[in-house]
Protein backbone atom coordinates (compact mmCIF):
# COMPACT_ATOMS: atom_id res chain seq x y z
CA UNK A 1 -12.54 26.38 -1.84
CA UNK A 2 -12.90 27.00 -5.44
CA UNK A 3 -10.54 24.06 -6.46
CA UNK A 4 -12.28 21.44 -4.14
CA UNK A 5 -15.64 22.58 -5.82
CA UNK A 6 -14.07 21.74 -9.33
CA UNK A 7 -12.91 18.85 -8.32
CA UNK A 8 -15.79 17.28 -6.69
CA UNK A 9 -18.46 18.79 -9.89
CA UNK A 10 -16.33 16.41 -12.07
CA UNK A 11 -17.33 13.69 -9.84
CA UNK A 12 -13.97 13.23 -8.47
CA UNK A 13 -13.19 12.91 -4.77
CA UNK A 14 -10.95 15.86 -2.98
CA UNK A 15 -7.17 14.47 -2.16
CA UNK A 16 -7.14 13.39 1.50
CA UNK A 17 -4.31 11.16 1.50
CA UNK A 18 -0.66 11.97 -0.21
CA UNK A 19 1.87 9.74 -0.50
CA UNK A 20 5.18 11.04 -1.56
CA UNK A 21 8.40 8.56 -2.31
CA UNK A 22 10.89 10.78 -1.57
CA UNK A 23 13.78 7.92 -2.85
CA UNK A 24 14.03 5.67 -5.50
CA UNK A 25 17.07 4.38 -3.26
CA UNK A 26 16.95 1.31 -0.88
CA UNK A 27 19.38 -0.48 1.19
CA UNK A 28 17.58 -3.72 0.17
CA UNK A 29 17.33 -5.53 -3.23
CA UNK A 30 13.33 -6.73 -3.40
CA UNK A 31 12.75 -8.95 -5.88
CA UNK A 32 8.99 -8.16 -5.94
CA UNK A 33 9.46 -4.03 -5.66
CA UNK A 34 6.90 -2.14 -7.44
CA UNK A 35 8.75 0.99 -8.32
CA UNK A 36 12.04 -1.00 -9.22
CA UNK A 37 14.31 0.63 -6.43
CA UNK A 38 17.91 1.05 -7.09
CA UNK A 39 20.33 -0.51 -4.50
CA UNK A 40 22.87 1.94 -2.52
CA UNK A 41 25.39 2.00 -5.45
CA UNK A 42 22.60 2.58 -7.92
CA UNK A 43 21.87 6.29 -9.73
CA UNK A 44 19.01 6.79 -7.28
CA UNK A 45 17.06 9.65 -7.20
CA UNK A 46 16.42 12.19 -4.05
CA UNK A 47 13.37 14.30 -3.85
CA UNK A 48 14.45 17.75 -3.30
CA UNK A 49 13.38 18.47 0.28
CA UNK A 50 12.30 22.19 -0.43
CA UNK A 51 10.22 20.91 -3.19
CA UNK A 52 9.06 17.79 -0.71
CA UNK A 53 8.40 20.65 1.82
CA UNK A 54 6.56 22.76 -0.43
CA UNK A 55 3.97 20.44 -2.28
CA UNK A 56 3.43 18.85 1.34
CA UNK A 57 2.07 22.31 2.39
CA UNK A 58 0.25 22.58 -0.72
CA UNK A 59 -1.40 19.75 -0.17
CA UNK A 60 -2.70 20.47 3.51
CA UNK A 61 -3.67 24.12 2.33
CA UNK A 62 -6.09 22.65 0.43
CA UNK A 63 -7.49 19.98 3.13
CA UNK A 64 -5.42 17.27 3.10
CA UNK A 65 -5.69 15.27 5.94
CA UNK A 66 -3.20 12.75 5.85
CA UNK A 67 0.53 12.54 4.23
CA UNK A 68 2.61 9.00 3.65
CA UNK A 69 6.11 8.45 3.45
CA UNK A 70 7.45 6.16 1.14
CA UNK A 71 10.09 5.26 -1.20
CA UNK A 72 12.35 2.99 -2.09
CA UNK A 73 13.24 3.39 1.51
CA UNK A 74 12.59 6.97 3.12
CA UNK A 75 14.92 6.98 5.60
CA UNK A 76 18.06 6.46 3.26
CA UNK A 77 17.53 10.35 2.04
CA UNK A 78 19.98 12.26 3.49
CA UNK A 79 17.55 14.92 5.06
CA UNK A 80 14.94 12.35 6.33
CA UNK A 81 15.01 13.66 9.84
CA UNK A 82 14.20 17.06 8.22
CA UNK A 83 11.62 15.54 6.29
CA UNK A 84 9.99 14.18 9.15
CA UNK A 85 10.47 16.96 11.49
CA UNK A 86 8.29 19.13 8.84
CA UNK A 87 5.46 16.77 8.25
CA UNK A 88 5.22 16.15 11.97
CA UNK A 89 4.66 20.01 12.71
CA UNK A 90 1.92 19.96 10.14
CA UNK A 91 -1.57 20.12 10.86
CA UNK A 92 -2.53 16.28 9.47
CA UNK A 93 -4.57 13.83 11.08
CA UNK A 94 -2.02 11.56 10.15
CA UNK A 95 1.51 10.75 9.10
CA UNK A 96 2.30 7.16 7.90
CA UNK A 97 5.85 5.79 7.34
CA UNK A 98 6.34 3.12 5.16
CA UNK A 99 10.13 1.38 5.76
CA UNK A 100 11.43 -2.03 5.93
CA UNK A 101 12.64 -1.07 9.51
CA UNK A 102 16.33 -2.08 8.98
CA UNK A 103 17.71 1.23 9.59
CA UNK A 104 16.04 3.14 12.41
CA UNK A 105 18.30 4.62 14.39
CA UNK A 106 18.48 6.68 17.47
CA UNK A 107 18.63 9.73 15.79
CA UNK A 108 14.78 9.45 14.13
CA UNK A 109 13.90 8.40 17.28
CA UNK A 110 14.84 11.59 18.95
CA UNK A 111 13.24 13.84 16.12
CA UNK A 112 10.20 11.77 16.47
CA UNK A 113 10.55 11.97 20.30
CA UNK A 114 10.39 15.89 20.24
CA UNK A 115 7.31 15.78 18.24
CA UNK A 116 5.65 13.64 20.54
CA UNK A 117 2.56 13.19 18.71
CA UNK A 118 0.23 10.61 18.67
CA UNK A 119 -0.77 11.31 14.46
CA UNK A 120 2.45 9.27 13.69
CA UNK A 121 1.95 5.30 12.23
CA UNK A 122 4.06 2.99 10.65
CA UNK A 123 3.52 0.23 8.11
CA UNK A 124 6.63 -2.23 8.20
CA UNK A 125 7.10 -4.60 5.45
CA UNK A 126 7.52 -8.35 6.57
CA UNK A 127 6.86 -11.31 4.08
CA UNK A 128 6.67 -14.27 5.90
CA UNK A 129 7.20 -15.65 9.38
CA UNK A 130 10.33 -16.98 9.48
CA UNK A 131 13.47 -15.71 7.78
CA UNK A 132 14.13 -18.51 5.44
CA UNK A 133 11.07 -17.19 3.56
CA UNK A 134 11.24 -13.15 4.26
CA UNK A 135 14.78 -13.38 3.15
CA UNK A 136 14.36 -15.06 -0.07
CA UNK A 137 12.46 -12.01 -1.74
CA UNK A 138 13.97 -9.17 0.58
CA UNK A 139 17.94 -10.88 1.04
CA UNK A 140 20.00 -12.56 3.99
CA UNK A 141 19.65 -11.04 7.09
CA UNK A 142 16.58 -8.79 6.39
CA UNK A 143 14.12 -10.76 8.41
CA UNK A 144 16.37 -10.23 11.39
CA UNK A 145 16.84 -6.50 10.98
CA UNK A 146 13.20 -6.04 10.06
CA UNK A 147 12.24 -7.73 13.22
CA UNK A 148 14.90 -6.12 15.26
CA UNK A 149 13.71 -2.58 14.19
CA UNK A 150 9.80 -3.53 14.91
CA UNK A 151 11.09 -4.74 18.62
CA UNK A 152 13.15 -0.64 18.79
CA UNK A 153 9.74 0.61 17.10
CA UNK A 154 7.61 -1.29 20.53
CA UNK A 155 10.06 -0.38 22.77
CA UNK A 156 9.85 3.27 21.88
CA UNK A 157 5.87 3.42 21.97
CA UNK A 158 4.86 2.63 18.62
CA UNK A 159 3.70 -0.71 18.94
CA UNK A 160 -0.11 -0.08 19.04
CA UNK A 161 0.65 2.46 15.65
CA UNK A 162 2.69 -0.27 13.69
CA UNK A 163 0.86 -2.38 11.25
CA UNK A 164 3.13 -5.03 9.59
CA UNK A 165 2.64 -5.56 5.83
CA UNK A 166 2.79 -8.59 4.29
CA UNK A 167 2.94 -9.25 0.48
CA UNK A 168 0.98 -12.49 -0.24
CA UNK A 169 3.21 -14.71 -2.84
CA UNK A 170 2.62 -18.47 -3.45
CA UNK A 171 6.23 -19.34 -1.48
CA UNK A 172 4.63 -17.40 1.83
CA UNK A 173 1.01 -17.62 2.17
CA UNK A 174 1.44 -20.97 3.87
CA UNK A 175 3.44 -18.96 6.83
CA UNK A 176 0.60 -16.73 7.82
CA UNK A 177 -0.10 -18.72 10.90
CA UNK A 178 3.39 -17.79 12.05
CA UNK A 179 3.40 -14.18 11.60
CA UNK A 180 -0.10 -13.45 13.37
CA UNK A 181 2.19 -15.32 16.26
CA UNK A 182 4.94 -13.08 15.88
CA UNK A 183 2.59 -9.99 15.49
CA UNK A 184 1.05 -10.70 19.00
CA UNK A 185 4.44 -11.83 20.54
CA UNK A 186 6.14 -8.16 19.25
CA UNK A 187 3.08 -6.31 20.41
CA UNK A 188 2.52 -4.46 17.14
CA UNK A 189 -1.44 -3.39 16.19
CA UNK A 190 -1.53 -5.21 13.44
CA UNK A 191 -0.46 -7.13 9.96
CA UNK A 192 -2.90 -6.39 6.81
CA UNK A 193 -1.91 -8.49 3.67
CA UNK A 194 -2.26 -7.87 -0.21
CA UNK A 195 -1.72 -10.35 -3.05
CA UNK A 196 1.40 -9.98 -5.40
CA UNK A 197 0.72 -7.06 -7.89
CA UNK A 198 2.71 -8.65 -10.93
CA UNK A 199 4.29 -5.32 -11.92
CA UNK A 200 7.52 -3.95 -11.21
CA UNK A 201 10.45 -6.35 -10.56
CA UNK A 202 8.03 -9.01 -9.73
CA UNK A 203 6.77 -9.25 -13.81
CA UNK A 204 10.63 -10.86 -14.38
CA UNK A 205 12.01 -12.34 -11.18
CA UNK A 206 12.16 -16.65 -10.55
CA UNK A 207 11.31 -16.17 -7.02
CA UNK A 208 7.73 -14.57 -6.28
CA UNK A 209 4.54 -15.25 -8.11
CA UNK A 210 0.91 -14.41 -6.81
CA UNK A 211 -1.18 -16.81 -4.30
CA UNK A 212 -3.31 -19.83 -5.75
CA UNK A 213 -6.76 -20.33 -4.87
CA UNK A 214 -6.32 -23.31 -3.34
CA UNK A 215 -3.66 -21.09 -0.41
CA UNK A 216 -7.02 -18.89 -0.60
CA UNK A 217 -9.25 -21.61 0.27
CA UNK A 218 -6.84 -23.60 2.77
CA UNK A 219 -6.74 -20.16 4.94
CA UNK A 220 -10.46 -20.16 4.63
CA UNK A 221 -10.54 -24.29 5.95
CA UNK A 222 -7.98 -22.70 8.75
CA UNK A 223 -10.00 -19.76 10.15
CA UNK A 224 -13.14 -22.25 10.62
CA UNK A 225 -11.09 -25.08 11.76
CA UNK A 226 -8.29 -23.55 14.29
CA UNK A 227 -9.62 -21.57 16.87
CA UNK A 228 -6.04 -20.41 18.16
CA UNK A 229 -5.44 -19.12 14.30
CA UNK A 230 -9.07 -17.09 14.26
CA UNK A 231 -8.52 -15.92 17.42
CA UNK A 232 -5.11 -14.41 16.59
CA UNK A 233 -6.61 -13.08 13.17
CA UNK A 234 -9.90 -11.85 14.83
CA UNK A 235 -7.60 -9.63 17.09
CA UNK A 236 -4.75 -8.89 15.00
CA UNK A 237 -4.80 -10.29 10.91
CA UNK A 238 -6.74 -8.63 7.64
CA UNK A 239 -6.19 -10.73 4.91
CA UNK A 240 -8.59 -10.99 1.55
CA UNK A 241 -9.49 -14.61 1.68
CA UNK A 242 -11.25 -14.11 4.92
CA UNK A 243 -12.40 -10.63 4.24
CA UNK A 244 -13.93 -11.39 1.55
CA UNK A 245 -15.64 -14.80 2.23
CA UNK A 246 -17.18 -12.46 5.31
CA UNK A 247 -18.55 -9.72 3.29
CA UNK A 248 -19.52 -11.72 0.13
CA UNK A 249 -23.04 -11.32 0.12
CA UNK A 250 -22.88 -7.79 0.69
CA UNK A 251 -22.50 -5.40 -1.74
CA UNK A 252 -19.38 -3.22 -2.44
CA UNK A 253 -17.88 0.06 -4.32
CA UNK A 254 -15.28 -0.83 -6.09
CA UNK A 255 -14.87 1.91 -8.24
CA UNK A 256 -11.62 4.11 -8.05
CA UNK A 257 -12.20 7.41 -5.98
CA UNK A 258 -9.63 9.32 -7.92
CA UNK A 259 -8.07 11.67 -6.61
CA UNK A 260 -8.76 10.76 -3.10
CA UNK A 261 -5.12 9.21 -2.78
CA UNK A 262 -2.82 10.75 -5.04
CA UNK A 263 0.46 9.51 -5.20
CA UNK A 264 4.08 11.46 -6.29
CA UNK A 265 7.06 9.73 -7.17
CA UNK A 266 11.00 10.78 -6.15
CA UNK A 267 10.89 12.60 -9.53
CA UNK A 268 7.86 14.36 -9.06
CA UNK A 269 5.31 12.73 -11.23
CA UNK A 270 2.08 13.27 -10.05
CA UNK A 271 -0.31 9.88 -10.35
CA UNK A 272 -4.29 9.63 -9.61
CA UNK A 273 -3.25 6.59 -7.12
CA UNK A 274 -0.52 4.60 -5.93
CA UNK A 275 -1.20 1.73 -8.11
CA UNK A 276 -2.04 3.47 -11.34
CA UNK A 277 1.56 4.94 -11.84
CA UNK A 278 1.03 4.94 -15.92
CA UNK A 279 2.15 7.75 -16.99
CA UNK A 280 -0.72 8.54 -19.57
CA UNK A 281 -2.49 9.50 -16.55
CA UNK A 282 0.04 11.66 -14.62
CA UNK A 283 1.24 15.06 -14.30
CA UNK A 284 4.86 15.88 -14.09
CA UNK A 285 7.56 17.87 -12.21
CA UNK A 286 5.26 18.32 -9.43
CA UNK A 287 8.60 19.30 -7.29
CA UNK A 288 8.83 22.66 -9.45
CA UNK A 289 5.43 23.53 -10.00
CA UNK A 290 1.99 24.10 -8.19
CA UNK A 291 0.18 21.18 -6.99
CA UNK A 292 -2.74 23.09 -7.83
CA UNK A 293 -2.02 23.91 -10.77
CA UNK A 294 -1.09 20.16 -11.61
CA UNK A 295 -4.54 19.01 -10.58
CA UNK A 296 -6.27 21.50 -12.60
CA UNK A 297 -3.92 20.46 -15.80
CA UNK A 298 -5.49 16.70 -15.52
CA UNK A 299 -8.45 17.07 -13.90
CA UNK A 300 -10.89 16.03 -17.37
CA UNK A 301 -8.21 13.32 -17.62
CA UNK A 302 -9.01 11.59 -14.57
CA UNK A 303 -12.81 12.64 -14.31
CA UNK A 304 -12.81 10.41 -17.25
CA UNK A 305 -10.84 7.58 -15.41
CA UNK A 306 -13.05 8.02 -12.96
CA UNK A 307 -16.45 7.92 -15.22
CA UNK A 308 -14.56 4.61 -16.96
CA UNK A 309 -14.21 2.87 -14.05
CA UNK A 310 -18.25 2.87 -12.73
CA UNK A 311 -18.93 2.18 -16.31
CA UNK A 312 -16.39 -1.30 -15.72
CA UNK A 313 -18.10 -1.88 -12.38
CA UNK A 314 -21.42 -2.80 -14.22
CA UNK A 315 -20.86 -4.06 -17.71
CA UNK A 316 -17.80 -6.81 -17.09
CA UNK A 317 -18.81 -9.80 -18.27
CA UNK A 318 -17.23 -11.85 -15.57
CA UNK A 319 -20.13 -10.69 -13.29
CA UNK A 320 -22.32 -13.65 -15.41
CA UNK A 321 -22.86 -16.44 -12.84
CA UNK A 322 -20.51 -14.85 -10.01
CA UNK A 323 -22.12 -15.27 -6.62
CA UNK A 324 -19.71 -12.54 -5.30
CA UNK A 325 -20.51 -10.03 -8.42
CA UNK A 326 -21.97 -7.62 -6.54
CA UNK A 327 -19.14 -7.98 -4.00
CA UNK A 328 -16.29 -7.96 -6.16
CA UNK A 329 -17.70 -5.65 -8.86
CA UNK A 330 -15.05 -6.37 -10.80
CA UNK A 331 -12.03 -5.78 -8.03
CA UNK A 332 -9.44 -2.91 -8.27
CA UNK A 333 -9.53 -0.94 -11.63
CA UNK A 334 -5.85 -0.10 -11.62
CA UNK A 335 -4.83 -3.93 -10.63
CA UNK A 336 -6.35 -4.20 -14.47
CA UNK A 337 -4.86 -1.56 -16.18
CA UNK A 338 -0.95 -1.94 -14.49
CA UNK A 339 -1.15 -5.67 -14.70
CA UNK A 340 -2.99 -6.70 -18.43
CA UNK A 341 -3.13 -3.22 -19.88
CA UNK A 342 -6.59 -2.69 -20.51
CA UNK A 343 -9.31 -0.69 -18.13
CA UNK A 344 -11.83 -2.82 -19.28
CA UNK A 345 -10.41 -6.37 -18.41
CA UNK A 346 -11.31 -8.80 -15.28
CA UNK A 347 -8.55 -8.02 -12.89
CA UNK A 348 -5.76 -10.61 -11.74
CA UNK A 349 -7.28 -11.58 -8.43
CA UNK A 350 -10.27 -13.02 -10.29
CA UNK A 351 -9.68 -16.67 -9.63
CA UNK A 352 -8.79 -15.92 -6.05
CA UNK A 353 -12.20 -14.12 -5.75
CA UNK A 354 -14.13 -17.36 -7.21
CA UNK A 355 -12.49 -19.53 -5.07
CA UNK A 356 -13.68 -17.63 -1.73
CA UNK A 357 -16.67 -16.91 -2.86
CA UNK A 358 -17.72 -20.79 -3.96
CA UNK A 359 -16.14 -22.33 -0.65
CA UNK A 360 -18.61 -23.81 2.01
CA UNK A 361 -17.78 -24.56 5.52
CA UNK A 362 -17.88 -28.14 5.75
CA UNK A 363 -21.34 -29.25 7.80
């Protein structure tokens, strides 16, 4: 295909994986939520399903393998089911939902029943193990709900295709102990943590700031110390602090394979990645226009980006003295660029990095 051949000669990787937020509306009120959702009485915004439908079928005609729905919260669009219905008839590897699993009904069940396919996951967000802590960033009652739609999600068959995802704040990071308990006591697959991206909601609200090192470090003393905690993580957990103490003598890519994971918003802007939603860097009214042609409009753009972010991969000057350098090499590009506005900068999770990377098991 003449498109994927451009693509790839500008060093770029193919899109394999869309995710498309077809809401900026959510029942909940986040305090750390990236794309600032509005609540239910908000002006939210609605994808247009036909145009959903359309750049969905775009993006498979060209050899897309896998589509993701997100939002705000997907399922509070009004044609959801539809939604669903459609992706689940296409021919994707897979089909990822990404809710806060307060309002799945019987109804999505059935649509999801009739499909019967086993290409359909879900990632549930749950941040923390108890509700005390859940329900100070996501609001009363939330932890219950959440929980209560992951036990209809295992009761229905998804269990082994649910991973729970956790957002890793300084007021939670202590409780991750008690959700790899909950995660094998639900019988989901999984839970797979990320640190706080400080973007969004969470650059102005009193309640959620990122992990220290020394949380880092204390899950690090845990894993070698408890073996009922590393044998619930070794079965079920994926967070960085143990990730990356495991793999930090080996070396890793860590440059950004745009446009491998593209990313549309509810009004159609078009982004080289989920987390680099900048809008120097995007294409717009993807709902009303080709997704081809969209590509081919900021393709030098983002070959650039792309060129940029090997160059950042070898010349930071953090890398000086690092024992993980060649690890890290230099962590997420976009984590740089959405958080301290520059491409060029050492990102955020910097000191978290050090911290893993200098810790010893004790003799």
């Amino acid at each position: 295909m003449a498109l994927v051949k451009a693509i790839e000669e500008k060093g770029l990787f193919r899109p394999k994986r869309l995710t498309v937020a077809i809401t900026t509306n959510c029942n909940l009120r986040c305090e750390h939520c990236w794309v600032e959702c509005e609540g239910v009485e908000g002006h939210s915004i609605y994808a247009p399903t036909d145009g959903v439908k359309r750049l969905l079928k775009e993006f498979v005609d060209i050899g897309g393998e896998e589509i993701c729905l997100s939002g705000g919260e997907p399922l509070t669009h009004p044609d959801f089911p539809e939604i669903l219905s459609f992706c689940l008839d296409m021919n994707v590897q897979n089909i990822h939902l990404q809710t806060n699993a307060t309002l799945l009904t019987e109804k999505i069940f059935k649509v999801m029943a009739l499909a019967n396919t086993p290409k359909l996951n879900f990632q549930v967000s749950l941040d923390g193990g108890s509700a005390a802590t859940h329900d100070l960033v996501r609001g009363q009652g939330s932890f219950k709900q959440a929980v209560s739609g992951i036990t209809q999600l295992v009761a229905h068959g998804y269990g082994n295709r649910t991973v729970i995802g956790f957002t890793e704040m300084k007021h939670n990071l202590h409780e991750v102990p008690e959700l790899l308990r909950l995660v094998a006591e639900t019988g989901v697959a999984s839970v797979v943590g990320w640190s706080l991206v400080q973007y969004g909601k969470a650059q102005y609200t009193e309640n959620v700031a990122p992990p220290l090192p020394e949380q880092y470090v204390h899950l690090l003393e845990l894993y070698h110390a408890d073996q009922e905690f590393r044998n619930h993580y070794e079965q079920y957990g994926c967070f960085a602090a143990i990730e990356w103490f495991k793999g930090r003598e080996q070396p890793s890519d860590h440059t950004c394979r745009f446009i491998e994971k593209p990313y549309v918003s509810a009004s159609g802007t078009f982004y080289p990645c989920a987390l680099l939603q900048e809008d120097t860097y995007a294409a717009f009214d993807l709902y009303n226009r080709s997704f081809v042609e969209a590509i081919k409009e900021k393709i030098e753009v983002w070959a650039q980006l792309r060129a940029t972010s090997i160059k950042r991969s070898k010349e930071l000057e953090c890398f000086k003295g690092c024992i993980g350098a060649k690890h890290c090499a230099g962590g997420c590009f976009a984590r740089a660029e959405v958080v301290d506005g520059s491409k060029m900068c050492v990102e955020d999770r910097c000191g978290l990095r050090r911290a893993v990377y200098e810790w010893h098991p004790p003799d």
